[in-house]
PDB file of N, CA and C in Angstrom:
ATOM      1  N   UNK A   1      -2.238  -0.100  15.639  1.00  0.00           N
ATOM      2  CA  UNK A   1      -1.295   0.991  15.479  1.00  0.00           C
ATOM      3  C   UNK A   1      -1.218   1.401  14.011  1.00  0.00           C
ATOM      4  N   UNK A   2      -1.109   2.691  13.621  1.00  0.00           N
ATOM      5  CA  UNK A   2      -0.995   3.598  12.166  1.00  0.00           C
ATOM      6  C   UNK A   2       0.321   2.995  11.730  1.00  0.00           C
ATOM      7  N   UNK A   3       0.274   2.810  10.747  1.00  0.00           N
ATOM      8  CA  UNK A   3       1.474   2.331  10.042  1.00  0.00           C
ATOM      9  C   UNK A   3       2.041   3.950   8.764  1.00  0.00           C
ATOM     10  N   UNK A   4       0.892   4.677   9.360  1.00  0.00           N
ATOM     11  CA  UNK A   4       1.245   6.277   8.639  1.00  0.00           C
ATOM     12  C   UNK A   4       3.018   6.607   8.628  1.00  0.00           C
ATOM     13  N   UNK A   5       2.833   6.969  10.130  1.00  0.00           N
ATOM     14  CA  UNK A   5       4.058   7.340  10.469  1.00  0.00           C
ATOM     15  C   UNK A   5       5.454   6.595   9.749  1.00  0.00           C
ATOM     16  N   UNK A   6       5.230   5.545   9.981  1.00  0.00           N
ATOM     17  CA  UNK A   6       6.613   4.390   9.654  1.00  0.00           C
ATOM     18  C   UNK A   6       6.734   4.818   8.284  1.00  0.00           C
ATOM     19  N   UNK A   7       5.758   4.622   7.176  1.00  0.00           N
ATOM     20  CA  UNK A   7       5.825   4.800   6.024  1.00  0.00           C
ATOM     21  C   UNK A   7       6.594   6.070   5.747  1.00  0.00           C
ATOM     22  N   UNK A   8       5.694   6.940   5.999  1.00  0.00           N
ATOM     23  CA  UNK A   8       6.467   8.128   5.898  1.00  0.00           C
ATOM     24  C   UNK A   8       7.923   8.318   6.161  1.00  0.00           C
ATOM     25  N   UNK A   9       8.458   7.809   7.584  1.00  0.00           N
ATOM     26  CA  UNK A   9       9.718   8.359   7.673  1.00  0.00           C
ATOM     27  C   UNK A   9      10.696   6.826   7.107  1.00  0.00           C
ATOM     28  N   UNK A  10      10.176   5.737   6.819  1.00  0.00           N
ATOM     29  CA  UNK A  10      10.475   5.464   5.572  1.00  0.00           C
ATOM     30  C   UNK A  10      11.013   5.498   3.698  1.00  0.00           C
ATOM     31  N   UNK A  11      10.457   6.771   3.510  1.00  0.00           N
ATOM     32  CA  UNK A  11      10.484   7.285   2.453  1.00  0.00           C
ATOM     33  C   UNK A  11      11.042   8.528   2.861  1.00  0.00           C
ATOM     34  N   UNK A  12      11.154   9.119   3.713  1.00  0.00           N
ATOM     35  CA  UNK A  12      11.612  10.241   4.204  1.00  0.00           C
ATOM     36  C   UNK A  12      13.255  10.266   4.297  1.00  0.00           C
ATOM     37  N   UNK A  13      13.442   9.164   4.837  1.00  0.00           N
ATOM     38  CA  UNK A  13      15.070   8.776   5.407  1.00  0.00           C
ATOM     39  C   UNK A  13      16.254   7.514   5.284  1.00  0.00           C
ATOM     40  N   UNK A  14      14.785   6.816   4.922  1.00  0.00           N
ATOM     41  CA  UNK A  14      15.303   5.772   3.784  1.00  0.00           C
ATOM     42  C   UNK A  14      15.223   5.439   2.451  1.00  0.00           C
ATOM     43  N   UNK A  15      15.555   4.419   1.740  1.00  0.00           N
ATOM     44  CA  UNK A  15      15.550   3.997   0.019  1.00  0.00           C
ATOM     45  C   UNK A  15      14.383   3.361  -0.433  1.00  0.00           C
ATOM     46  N   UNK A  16      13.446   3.920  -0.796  1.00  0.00           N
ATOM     47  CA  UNK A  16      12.412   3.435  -1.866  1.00  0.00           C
ATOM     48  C   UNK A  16      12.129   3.803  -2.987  1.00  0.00           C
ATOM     49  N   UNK A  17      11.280   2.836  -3.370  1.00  0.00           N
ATOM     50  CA  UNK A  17      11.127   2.876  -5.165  1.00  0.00           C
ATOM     51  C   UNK A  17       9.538   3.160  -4.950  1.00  0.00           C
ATOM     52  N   UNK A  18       9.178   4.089  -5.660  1.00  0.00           N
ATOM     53  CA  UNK A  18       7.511   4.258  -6.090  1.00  0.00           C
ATOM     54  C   UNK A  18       7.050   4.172  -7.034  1.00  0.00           C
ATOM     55  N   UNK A  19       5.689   3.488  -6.709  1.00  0.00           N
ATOM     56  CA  UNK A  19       5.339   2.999  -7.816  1.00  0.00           C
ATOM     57  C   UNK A  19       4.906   1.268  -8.031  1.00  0.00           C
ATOM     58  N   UNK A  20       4.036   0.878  -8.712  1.00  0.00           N
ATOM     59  CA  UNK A  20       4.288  -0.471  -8.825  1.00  0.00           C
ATOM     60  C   UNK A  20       5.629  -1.023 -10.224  1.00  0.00           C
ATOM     61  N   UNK A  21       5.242  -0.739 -10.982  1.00  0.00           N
ATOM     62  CA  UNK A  21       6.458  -0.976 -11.669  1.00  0.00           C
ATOM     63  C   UNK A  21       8.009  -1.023 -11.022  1.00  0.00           C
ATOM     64  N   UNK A  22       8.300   0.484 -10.061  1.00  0.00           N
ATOM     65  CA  UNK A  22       9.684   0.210  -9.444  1.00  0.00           C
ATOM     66  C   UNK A  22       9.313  -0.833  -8.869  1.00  0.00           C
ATOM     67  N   UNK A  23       8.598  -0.769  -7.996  1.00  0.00           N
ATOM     68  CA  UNK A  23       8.684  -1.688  -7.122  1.00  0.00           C
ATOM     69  C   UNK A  23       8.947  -3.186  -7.327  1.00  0.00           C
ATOM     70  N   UNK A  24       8.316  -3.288  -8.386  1.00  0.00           N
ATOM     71  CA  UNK A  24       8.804  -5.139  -9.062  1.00  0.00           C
ATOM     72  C   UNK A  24      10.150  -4.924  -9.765  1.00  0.00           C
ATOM     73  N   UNK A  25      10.374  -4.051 -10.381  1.00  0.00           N
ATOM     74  CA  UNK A  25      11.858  -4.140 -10.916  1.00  0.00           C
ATOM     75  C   UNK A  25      12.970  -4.100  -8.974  1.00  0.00           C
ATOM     76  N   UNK A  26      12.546  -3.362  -7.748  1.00  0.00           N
ATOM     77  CA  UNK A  26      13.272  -3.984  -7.019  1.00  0.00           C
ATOM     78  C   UNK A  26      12.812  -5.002  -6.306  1.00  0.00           C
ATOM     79  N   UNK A  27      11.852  -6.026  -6.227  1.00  0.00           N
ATOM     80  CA  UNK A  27      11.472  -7.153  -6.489  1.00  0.00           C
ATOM     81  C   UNK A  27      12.715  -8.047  -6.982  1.00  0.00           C
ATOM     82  N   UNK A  28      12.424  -7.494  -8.349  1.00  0.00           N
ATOM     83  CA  UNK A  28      13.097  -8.826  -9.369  1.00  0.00           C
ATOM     84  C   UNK A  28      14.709  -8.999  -9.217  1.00  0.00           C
ATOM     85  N   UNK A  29      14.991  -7.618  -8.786  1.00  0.00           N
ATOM     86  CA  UNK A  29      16.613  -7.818  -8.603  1.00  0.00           C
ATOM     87  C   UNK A  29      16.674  -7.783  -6.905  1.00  0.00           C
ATOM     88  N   UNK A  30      15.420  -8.503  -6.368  1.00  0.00           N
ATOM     89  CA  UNK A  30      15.965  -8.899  -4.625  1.00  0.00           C
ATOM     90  C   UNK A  30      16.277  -7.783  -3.979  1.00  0.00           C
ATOM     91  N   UNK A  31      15.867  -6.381  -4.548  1.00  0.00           N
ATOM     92  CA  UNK A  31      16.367  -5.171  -3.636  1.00  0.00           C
ATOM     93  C   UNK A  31      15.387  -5.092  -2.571  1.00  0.00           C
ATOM     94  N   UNK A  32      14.341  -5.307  -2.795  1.00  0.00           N
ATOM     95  CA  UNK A  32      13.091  -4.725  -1.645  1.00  0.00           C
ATOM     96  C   UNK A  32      13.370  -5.813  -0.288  1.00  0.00           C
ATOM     97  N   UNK A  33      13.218  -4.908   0.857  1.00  0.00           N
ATOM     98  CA  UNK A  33      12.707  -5.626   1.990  1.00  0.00           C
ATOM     99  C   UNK A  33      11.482  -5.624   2.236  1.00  0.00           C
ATOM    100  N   UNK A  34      10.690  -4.885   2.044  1.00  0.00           N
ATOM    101  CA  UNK A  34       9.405  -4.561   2.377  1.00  0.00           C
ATOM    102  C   UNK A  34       8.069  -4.294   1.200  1.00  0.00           C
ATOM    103  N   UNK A  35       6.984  -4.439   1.168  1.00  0.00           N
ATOM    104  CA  UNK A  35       6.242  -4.129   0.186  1.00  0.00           C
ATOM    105  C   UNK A  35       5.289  -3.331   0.514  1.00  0.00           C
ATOM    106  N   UNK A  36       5.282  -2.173   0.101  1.00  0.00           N
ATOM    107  CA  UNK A  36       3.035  -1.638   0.744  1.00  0.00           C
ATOM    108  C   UNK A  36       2.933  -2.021  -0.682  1.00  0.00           C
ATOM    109  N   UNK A  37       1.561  -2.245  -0.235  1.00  0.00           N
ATOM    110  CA  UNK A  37       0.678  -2.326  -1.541  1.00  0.00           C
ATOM    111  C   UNK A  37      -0.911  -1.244  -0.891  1.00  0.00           C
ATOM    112  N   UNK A  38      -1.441  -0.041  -1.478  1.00  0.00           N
ATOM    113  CA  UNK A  38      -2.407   0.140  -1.641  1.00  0.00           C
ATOM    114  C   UNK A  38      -3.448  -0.733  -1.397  1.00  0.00           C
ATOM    115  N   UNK A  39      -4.894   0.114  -0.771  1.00  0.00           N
ATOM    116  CA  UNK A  39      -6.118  -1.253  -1.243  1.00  0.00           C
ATOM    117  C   UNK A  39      -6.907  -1.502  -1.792  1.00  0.00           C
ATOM    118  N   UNK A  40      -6.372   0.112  -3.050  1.00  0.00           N
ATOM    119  CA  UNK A  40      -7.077   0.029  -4.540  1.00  0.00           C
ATOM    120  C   UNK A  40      -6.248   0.086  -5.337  1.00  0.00           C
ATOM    121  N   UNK A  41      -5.009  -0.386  -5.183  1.00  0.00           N
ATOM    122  CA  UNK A  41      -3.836  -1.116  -6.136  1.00  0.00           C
ATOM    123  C   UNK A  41      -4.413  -2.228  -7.002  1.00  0.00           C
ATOM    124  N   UNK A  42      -4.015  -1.411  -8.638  1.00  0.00           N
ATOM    125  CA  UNK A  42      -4.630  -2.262  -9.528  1.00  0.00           C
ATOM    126  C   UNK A  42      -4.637  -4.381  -9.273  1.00  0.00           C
ATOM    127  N   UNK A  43      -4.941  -5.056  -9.845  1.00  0.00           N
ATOM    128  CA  UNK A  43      -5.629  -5.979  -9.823  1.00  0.00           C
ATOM    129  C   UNK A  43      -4.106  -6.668 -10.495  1.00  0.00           C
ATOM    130  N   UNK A  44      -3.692  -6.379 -11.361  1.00  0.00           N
ATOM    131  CA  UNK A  44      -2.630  -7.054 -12.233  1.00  0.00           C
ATOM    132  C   UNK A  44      -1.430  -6.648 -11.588  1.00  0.00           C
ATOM    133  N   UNK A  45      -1.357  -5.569 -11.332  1.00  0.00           N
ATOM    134  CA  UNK A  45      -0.304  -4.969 -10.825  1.00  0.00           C
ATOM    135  C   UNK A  45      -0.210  -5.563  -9.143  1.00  0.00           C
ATOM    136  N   UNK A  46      -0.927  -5.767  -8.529  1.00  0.00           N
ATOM    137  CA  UNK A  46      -0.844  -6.444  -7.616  1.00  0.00           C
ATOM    138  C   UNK A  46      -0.316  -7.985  -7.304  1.00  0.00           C
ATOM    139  N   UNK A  47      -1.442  -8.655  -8.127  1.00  0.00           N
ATOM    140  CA  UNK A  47      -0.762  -9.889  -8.504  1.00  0.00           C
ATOM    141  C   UNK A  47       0.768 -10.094  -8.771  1.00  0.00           C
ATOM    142  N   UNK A  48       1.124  -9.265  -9.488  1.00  0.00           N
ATOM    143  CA  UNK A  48       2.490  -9.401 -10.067  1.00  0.00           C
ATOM    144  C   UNK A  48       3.851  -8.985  -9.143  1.00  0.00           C
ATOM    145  N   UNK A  49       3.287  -7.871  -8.103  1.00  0.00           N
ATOM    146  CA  UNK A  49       4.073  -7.935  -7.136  1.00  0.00           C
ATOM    147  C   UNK A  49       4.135  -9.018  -5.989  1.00  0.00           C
ATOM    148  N   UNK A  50       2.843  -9.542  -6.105  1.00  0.00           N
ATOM    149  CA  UNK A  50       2.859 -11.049  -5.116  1.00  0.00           C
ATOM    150  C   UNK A  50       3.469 -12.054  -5.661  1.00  0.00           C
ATOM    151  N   UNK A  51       3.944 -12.199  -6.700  1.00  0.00           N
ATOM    152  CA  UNK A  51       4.186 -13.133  -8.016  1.00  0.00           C
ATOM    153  C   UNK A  51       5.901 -13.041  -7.145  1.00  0.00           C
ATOM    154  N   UNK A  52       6.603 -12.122  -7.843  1.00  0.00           N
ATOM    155  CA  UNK A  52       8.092 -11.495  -7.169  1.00  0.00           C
ATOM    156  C   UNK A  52       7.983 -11.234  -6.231  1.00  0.00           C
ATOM    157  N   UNK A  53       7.347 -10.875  -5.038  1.00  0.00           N
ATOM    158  CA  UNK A  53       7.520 -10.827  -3.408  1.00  0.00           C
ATOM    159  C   UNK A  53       7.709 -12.385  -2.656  1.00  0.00           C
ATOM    160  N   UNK A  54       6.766 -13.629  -3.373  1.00  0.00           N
ATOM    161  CA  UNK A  54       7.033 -14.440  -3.458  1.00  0.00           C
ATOM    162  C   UNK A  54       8.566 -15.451  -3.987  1.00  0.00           C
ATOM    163  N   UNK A  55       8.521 -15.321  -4.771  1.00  0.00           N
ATOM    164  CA  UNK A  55       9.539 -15.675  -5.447  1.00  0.00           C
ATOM    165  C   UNK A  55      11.238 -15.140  -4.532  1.00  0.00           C
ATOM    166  N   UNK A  56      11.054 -14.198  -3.912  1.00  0.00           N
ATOM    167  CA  UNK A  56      12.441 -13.203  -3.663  1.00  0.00           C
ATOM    168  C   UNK A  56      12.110 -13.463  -1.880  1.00  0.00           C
ATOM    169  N   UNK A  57      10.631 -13.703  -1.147  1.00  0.00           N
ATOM    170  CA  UNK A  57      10.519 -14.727   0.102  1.00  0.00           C
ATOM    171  C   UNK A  57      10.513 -12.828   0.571  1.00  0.00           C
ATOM    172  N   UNK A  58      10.229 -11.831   0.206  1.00  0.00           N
ATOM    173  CA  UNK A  58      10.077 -10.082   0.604  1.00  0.00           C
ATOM    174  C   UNK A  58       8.802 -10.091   1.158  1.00  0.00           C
ATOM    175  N   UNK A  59       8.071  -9.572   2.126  1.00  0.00           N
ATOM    176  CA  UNK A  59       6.736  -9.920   3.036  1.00  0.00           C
ATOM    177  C   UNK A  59       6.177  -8.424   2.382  1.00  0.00           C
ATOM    178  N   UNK A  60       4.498  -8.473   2.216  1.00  0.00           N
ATOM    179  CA  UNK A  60       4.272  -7.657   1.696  1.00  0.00           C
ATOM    180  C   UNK A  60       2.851  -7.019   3.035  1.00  0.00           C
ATOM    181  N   UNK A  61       3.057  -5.726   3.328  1.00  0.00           N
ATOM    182  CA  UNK A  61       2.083  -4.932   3.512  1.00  0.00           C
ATOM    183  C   UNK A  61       1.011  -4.563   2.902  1.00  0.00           C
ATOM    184  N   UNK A  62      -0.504  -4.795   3.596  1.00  0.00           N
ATOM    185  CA  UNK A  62      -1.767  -4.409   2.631  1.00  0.00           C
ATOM    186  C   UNK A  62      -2.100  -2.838   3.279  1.00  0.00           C
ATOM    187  N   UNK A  63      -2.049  -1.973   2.903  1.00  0.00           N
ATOM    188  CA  UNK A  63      -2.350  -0.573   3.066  1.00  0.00           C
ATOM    189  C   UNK A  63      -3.863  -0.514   2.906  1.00  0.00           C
ATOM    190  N   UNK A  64      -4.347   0.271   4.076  1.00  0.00           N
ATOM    191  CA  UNK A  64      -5.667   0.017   3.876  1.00  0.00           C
ATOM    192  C   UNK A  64      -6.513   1.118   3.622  1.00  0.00           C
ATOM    193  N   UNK A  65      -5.782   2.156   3.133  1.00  0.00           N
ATOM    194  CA  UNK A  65      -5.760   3.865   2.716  1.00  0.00           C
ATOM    195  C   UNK A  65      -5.686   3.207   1.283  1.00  0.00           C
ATOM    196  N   UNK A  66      -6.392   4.360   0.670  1.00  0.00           N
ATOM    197  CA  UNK A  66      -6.510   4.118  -1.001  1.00  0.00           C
ATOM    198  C   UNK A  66      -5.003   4.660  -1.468  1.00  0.00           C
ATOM    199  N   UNK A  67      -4.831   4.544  -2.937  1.00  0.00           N
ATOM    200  CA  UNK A  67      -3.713   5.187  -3.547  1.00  0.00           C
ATOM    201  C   UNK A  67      -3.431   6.683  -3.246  1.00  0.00           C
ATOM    202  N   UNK A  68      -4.469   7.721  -3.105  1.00  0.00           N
ATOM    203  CA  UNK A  68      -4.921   8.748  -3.202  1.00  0.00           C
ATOM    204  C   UNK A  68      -3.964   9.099  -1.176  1.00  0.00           C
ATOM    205  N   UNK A  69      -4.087   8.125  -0.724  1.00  0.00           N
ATOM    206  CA  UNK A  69      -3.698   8.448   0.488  1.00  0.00           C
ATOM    207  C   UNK A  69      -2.388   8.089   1.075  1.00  0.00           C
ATOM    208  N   UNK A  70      -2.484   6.551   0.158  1.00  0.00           N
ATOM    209  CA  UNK A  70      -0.859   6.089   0.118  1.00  0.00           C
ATOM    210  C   UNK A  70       0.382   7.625  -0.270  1.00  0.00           C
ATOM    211  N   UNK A  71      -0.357   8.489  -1.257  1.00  0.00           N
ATOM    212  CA  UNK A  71       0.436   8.996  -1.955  1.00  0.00           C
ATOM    213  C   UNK A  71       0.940  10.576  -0.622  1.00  0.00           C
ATOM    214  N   UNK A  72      -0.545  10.735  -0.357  1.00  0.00           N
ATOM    215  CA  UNK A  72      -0.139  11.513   0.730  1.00  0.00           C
ATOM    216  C   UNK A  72       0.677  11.807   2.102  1.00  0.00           C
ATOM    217  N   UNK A  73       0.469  10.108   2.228  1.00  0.00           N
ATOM    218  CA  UNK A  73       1.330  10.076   3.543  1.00  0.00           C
ATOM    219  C   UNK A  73       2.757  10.340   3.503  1.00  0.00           C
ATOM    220  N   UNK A  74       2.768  10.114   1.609  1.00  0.00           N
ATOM    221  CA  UNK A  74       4.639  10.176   1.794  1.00  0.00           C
ATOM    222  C   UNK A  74       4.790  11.278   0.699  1.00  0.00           C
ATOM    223  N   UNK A  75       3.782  12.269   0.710  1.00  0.00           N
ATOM    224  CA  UNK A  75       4.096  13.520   0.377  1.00  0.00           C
ATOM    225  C   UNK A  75       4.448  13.627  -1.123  1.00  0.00           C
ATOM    226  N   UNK A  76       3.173  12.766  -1.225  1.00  0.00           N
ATOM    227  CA  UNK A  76       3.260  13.237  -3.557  1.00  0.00           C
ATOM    228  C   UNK A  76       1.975  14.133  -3.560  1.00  0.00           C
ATOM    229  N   UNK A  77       2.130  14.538  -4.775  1.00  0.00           N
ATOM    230  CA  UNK A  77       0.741  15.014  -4.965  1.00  0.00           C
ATOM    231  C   UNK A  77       0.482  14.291  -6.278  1.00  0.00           C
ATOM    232  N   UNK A  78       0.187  13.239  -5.996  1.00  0.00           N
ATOM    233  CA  UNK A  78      -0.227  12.038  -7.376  1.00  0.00           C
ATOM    234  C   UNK A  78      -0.255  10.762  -6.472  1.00  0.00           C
ATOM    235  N   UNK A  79      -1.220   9.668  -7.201  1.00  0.00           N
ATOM    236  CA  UNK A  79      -1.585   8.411  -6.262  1.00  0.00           C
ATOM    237  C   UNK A  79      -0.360   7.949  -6.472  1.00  0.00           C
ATOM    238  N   UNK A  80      -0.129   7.144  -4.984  1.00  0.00           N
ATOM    239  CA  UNK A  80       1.280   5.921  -5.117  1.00  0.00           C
ATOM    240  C   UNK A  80      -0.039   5.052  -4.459  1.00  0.00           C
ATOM    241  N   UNK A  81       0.767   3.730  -5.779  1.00  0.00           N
ATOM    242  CA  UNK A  81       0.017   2.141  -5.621  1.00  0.00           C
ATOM    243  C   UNK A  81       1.066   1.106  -5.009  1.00  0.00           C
ATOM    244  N   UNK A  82       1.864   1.307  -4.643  1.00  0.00           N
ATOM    245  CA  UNK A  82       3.142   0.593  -4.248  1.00  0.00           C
ATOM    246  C   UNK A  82       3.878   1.407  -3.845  1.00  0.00           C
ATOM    247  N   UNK A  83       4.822   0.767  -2.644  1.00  0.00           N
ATOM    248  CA  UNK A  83       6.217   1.301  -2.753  1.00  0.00           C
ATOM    249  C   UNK A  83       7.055   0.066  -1.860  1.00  0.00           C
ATOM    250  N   UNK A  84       7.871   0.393  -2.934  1.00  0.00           N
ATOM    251  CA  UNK A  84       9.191  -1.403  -2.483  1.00  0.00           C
ATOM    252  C   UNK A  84      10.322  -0.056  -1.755  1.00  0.00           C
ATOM    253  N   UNK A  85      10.120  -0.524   0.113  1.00  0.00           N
ATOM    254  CA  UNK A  85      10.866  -0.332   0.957  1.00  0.00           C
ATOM    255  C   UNK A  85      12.490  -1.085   1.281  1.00  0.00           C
ATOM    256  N   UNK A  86      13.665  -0.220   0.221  1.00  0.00           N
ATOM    257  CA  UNK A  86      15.008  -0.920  -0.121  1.00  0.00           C
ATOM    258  C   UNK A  86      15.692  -0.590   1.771  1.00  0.00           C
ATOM    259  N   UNK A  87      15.696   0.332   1.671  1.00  0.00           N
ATOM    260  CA  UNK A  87      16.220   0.803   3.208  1.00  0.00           C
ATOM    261  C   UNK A  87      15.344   1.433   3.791  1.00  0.00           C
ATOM    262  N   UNK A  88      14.958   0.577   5.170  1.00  0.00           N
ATOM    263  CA  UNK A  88      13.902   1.442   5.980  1.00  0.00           C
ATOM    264  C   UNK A  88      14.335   3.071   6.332  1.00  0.00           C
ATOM    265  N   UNK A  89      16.041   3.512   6.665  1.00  0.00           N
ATOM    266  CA  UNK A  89      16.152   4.365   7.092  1.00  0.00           C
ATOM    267  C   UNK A  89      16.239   4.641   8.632  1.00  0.00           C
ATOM    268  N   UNK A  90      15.680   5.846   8.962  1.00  0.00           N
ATOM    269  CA  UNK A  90      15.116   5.916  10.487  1.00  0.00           C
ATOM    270  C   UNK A  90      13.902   5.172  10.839  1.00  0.00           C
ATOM    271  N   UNK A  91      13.245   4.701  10.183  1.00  0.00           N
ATOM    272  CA  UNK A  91      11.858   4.013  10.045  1.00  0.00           C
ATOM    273  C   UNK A  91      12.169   2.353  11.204  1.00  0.00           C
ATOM    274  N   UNK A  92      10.767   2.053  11.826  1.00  0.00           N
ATOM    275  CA  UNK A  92      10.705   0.559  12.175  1.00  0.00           C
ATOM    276  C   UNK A  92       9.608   0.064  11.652  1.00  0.00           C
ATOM    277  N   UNK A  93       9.578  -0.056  10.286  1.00  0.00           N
ATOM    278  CA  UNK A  93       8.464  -0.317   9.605  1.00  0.00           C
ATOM    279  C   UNK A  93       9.286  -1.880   9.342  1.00  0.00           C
ATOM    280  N   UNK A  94       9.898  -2.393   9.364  1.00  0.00           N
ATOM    281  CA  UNK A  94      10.067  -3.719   9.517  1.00  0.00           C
ATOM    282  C   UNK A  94      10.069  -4.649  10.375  1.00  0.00           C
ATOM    283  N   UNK A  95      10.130  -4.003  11.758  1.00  0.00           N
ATOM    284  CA  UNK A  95       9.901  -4.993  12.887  1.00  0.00           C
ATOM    285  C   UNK A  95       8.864  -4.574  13.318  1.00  0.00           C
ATOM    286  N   UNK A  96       7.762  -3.619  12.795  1.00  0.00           N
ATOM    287  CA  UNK A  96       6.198  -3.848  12.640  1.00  0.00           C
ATOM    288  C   UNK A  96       5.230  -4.799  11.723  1.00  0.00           C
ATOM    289  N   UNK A  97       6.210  -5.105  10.480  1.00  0.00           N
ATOM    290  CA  UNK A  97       5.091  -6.148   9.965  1.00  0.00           C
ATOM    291  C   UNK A  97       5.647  -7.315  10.108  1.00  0.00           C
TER     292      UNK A  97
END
């Protein structure tokens, strides 16, 4: 099953942070429930959200769409490498992963 949809109305109707940087700052303060990660999400930047997804026990999603597509599904016109899912919203992107 596409995990397109969820994402989207994820970000659509619920609270997220984009970006890898937000995303570890809501990491670090325990805000995130959820993680995508891209599956050309930099190398360091990745690590480091596994580092704090760990640490905070937050389960992380591997997106298997590049940044370029991550970014599309949720309607940027610029790559998203992350996004820390605070409130799913209307979304069941949490009792999918």
């Amino acid at each position: 099953m596409s995990m397109n949809q969820p994402i989207a109305s994820a970000v659509s109707t619920g609270k997220c942070k984009i970006g890898v940087k937000s995303s570890i700052d809501a990491l670090k303060k325990n805000e995130a429930k959820l993680v995508v990660i891209a599956s050309n999400c930099p190398a360091d930047g990745a690590s480091d959200i596994e580092r704090y997804a760990q640490m905070s026990g937050t389960k992380i999603y591997r997106f298997n769409g590049t940044s370029w597509d991550l970014g599309e599904i949720v309607g940027k016109p610029f790559m998203v490498s992350a996004i820390a899912i605070i409130e799913p919203g209307d979304s069941k992107i949490l009792k999918m992963v």
